[in-house]
Structure formats: C-alpha cells, structure tokens
Protein backbone atom coordinates (compact mmCIF):
# COMPACT_ATOMS: atom_id res chain seq x y z
CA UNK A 1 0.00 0.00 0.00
CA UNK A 2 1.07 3.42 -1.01
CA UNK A 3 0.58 6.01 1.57
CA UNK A 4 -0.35 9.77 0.83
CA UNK A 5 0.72 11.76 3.87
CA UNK A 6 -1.56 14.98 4.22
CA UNK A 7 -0.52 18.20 4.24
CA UNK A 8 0.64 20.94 4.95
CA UNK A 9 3.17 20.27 7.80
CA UNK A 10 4.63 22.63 10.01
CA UNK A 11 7.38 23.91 10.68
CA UNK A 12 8.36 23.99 7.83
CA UNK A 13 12.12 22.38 8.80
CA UNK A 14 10.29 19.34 9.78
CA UNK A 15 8.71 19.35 6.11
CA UNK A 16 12.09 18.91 4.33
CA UNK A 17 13.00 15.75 6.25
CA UNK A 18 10.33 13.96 4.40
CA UNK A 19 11.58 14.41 1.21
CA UNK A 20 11.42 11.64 -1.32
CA UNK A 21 7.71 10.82 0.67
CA UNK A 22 4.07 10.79 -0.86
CA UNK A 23 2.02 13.54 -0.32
CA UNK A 24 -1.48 14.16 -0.24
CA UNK A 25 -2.29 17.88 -1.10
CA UNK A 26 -5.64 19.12 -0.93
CA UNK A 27 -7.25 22.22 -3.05
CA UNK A 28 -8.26 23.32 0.28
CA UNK A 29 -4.52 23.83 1.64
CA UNK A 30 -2.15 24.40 -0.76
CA UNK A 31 0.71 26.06 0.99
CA UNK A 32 4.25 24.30 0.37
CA UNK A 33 2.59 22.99 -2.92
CA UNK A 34 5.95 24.11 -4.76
CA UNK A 35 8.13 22.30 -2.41
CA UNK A 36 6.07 19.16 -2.49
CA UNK A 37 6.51 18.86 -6.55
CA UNK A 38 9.70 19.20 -6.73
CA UNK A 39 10.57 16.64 -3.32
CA UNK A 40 7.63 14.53 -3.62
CA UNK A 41 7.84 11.03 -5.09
CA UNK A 42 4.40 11.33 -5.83
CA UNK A 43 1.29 13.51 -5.24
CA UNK A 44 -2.09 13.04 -4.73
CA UNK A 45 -4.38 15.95 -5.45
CA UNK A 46 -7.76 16.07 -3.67
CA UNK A 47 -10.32 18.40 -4.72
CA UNK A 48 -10.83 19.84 -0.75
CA UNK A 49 -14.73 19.01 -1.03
CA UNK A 50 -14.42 16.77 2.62
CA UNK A 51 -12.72 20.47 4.07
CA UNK A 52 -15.56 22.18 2.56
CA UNK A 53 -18.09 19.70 3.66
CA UNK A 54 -17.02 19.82 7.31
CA UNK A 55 -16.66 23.87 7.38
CA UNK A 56 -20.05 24.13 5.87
CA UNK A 57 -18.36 26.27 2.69
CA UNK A 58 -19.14 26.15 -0.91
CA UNK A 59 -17.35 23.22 -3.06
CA UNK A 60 -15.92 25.23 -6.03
CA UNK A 61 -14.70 22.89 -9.03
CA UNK A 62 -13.70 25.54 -11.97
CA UNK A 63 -11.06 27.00 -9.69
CA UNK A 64 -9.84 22.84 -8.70
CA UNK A 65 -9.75 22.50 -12.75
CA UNK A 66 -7.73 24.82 -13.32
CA UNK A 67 -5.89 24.83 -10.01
CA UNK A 68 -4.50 21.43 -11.73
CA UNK A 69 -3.69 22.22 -15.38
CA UNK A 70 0.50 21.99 -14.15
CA UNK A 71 -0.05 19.21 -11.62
CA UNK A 72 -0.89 16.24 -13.67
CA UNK A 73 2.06 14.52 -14.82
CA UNK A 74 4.67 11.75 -14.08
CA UNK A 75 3.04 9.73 -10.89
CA UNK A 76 0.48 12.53 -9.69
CA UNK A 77 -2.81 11.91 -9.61
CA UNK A 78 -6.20 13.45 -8.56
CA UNK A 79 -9.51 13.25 -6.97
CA UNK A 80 -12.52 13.79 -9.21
CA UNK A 81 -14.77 16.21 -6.97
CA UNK A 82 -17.47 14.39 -5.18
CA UNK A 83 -20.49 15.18 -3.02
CA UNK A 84 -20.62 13.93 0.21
CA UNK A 85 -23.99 13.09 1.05
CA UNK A 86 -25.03 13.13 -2.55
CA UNK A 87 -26.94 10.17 -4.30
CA UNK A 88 -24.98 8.64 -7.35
CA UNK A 89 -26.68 11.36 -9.57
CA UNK A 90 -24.90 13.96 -8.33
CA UNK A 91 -21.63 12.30 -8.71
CA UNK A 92 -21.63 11.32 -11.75
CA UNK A 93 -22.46 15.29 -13.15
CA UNK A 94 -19.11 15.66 -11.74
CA UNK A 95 -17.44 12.64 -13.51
CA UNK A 96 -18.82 13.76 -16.55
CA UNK A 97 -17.50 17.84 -16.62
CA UNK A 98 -13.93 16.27 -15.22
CA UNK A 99 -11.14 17.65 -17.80
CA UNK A 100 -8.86 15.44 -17.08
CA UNK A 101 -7.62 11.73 -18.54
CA UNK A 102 -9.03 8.86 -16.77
CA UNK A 103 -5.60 6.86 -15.98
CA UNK A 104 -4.44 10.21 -13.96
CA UNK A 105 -8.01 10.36 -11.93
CA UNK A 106 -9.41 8.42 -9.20
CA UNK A 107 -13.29 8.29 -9.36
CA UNK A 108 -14.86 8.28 -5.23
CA UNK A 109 -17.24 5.83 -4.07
CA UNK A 110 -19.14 6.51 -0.89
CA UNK A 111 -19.66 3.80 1.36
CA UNK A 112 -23.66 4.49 1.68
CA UNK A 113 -23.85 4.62 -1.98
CA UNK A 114 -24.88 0.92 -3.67
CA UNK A 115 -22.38 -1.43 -4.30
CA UNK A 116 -23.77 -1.38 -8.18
CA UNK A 117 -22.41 2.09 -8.30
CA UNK A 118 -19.09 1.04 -6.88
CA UNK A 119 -19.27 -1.94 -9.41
CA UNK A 120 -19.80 0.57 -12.48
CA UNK A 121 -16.92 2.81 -11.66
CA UNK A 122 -14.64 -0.05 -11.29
CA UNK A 123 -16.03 -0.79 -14.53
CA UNK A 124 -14.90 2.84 -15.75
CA UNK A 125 -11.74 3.82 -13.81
CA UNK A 126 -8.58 2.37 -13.36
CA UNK A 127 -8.19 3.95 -9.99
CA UNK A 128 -11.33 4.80 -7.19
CA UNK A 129 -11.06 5.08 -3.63
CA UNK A 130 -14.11 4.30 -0.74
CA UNK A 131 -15.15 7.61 1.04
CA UNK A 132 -16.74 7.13 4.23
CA UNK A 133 -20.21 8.64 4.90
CA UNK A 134 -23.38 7.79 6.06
CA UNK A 135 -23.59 5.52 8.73
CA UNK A 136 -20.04 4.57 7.70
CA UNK A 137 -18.17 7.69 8.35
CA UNK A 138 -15.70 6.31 10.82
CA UNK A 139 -13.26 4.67 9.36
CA UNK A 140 -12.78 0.91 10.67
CA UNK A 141 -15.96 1.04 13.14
CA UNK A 142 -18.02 -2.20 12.58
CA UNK A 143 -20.65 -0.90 10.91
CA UNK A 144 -17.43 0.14 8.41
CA UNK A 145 -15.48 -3.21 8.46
CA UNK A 146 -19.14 -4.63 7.52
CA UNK A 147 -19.68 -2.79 4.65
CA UNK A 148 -15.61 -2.83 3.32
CA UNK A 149 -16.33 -6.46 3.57
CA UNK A 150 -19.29 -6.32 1.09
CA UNK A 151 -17.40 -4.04 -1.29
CA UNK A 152 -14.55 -5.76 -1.15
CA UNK A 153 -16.09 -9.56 -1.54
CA UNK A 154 -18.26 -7.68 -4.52
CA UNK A 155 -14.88 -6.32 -6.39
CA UNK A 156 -13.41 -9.85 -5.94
CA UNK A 157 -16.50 -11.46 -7.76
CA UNK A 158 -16.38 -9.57 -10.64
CA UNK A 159 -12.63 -10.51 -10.97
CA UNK A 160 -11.33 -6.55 -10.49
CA UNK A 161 -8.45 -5.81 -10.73
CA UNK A 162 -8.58 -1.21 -10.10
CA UNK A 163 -6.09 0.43 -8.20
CA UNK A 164 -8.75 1.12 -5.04
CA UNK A 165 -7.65 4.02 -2.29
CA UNK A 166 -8.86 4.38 0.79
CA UNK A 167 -9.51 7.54 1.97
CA UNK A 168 -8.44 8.81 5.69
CA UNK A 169 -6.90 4.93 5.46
CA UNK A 170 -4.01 4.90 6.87
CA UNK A 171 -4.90 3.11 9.90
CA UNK A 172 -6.02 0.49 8.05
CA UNK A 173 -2.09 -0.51 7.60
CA UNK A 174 -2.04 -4.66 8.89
CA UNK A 175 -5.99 -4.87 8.44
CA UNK A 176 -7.52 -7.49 6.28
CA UNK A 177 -8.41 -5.07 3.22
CA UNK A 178 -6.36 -5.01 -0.03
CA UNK A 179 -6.36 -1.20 -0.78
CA UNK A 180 -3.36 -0.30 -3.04
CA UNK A 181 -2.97 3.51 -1.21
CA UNK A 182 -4.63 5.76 1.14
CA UNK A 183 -4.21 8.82 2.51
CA UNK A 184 -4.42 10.34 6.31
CA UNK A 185 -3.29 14.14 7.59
CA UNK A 186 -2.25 12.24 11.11
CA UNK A 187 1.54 13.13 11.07
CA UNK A 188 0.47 16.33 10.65
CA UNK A 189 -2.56 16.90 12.88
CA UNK A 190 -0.26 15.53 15.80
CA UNK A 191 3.54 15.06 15.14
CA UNK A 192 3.86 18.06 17.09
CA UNK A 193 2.43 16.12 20.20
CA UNK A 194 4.59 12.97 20.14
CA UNK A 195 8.36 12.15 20.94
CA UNK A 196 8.92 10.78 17.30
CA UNK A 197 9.45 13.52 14.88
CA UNK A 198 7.71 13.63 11.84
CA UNK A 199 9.81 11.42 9.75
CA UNK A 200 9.67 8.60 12.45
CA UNK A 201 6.41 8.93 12.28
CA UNK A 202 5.83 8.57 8.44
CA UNK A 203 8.11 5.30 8.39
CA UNK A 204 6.60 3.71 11.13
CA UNK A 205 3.49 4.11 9.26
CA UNK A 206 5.10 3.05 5.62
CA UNK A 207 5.90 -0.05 6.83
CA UNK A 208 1.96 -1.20 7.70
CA UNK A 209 1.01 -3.21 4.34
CA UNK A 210 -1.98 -4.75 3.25
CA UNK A 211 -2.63 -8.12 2.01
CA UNK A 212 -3.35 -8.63 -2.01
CA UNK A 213 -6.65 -10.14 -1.54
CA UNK A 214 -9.20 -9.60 1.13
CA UNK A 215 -8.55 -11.75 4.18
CA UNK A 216 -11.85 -13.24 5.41
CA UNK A 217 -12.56 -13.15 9.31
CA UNK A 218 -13.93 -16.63 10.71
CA UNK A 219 -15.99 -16.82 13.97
C-alpha cells in the first residue's frame, strides 16, 4: 500500500525531512505545494470538497480544474470532486465535466452509496477510492469493516483488478483489506504532540502493508 501523507506540515524544517515521501495535497490547503513537486515522489491531489463539507463552505470545481492544469504529470494523480452526502446522480455530473484523462483520476465511491455504483466505476476507472459517509463515516468502526467487507467480496467477484484508495486509510495498515494507497493528515494533525518527529512517524506508518486479496474473518 502506497501512503499519501496529508498536508501541509509545520514547521516547515520538519517538512524537508520527508523528502522523497508521498504527499497528499488538498485544493483546500495548498501552501508548500511548490516544495512538495519538486521533493515529492508522488502527489495526490484532492479536490478539498471533505474540508468544505465539514466547514459548511461552498465546493468550487472551476477554480480545482484549473488549479491542476500543471499538476498532472509523471506519478500525480487526482480526486474527481465528489459530493458527500449526494446520491450517485450527483456524482456522476461531476465525472462527466472532469477535464482530465481517466488513468491520472481516481473516481470516489461513498460507502452508503450501492455497491452497483461502486461496481460501475470499477467498470470505468482504473483507480477509485471508498469515502466514508453515512452511517459509515468512521473509518474501521463495525458498521465500516461490515460494509468494506461487502465491497470488497463484490470487487473480488467480478474478478477486479482497479487500483482502489482508501480515503483517511491509513490506519487500516495490517488490516484485512487489499487497498493499493490511502491517505491520512495524522503526522500532521499531531507530530507536534509525540516524541517521534515527523519522519519517524511517516516510516513507522510506511511499513503497515496490506494483504493482495481480502482476508476473510472466521468466527
């Protein structure tokens, strides 16, 4: 599993000890965005609709579109905007006005959403990532690993094979869920409040890896 270590990070000395790290950068916080292409070994870009969500602001996509016109090349990536809380609908009038080529986007299922509508974007993405909403908005509670389960037993059926990310994952380094990436603004939320700096941190967390195939509980 890739991980995508949110930002931005302060100070900004304990920044340039992670260089060579993946990043997650959000449209919503884009400070150090010039020091994080050129030390980054990759970058994912999210559209900042979960920041807007939670500080009850307007999502605005034109200025994310163009905000990414010089971010989308080598092994960066992006978040096609989403609507949390919205029915499938309202997603996919977003998938349709995205600019950008499919193989350098990652299409967002919500966890409330059907599992048909994860099925047909894993039908039309190479890359999507699980949002948690709904009743599944914490990451890893049961009501979660319940419905990750279902997902995740669904996309084995069908024989997928899509890079899937989970989003505010990184805990779920060691579970029983194959994601390929995921992202988490833990280091720094808190580095600041542990002994470990930033980079001990990060590597601690780097070396949690899924499995390649879900790992079904018994009992």
């Amino acid at each position: 599993m890739l991980h995508y270590h949110g930002t931005p990070l302060t100070p900004k000395s304990e920044l340039e000890t992670l260089a060579g790290k993946n990043f997650c950068v959000s449209h919503a916080h884009q400070r150090d965005t010039e020091w994080l292409i050129r030390n980054a070994q990759s970058i994912m870009w999210d559209n900042g609709a979960f920041s807007a969500y939670t500080k009850g602001k307007a999502f605005n996509p034109s200025g994310y579109y163009d905000w990414l016109e010089d971010k989308l090349f080598g092994a960066n990536w992006a978040v096609i905007p989403d609507v949390i809380g919205g029915c499938a609908e309202e997603q996919w009038k977003y998938l349709q006005q995205w600019p950008y080529p499919r193989h350098l986007s990652c299409a967002v299922w919500h966890m409330d959403l059907p599992i048909d509508w994860l099925l047909e974007l894993s039908d039309e993405y190479p890359r999507i990532a699980f949002g948690s909403s709904g009743k599944y908005w914490k990451v890893n509670s049961d009501d979660w690993q319940r419905r990750a389960d279902e997902a995740w037993e669904a996309l084995e059926r069908t024989g997928n094979r899509n890079w899937v990310h989970m989003m505010r994952g990184l805990k779920l380094g060691n579970k029983r869920w194959p994601f390929a990436s995921a992202d988490s603004c833990n280091v720094a939320l808190s580095h600041s409040r542990h002994k470990l700096s930033a980079l001990e941190m990060i590597n601690r967390i780097d070396a949690a890896q899924t499995p390649l195939q879900l790992e079904k509980e018994y009992g």
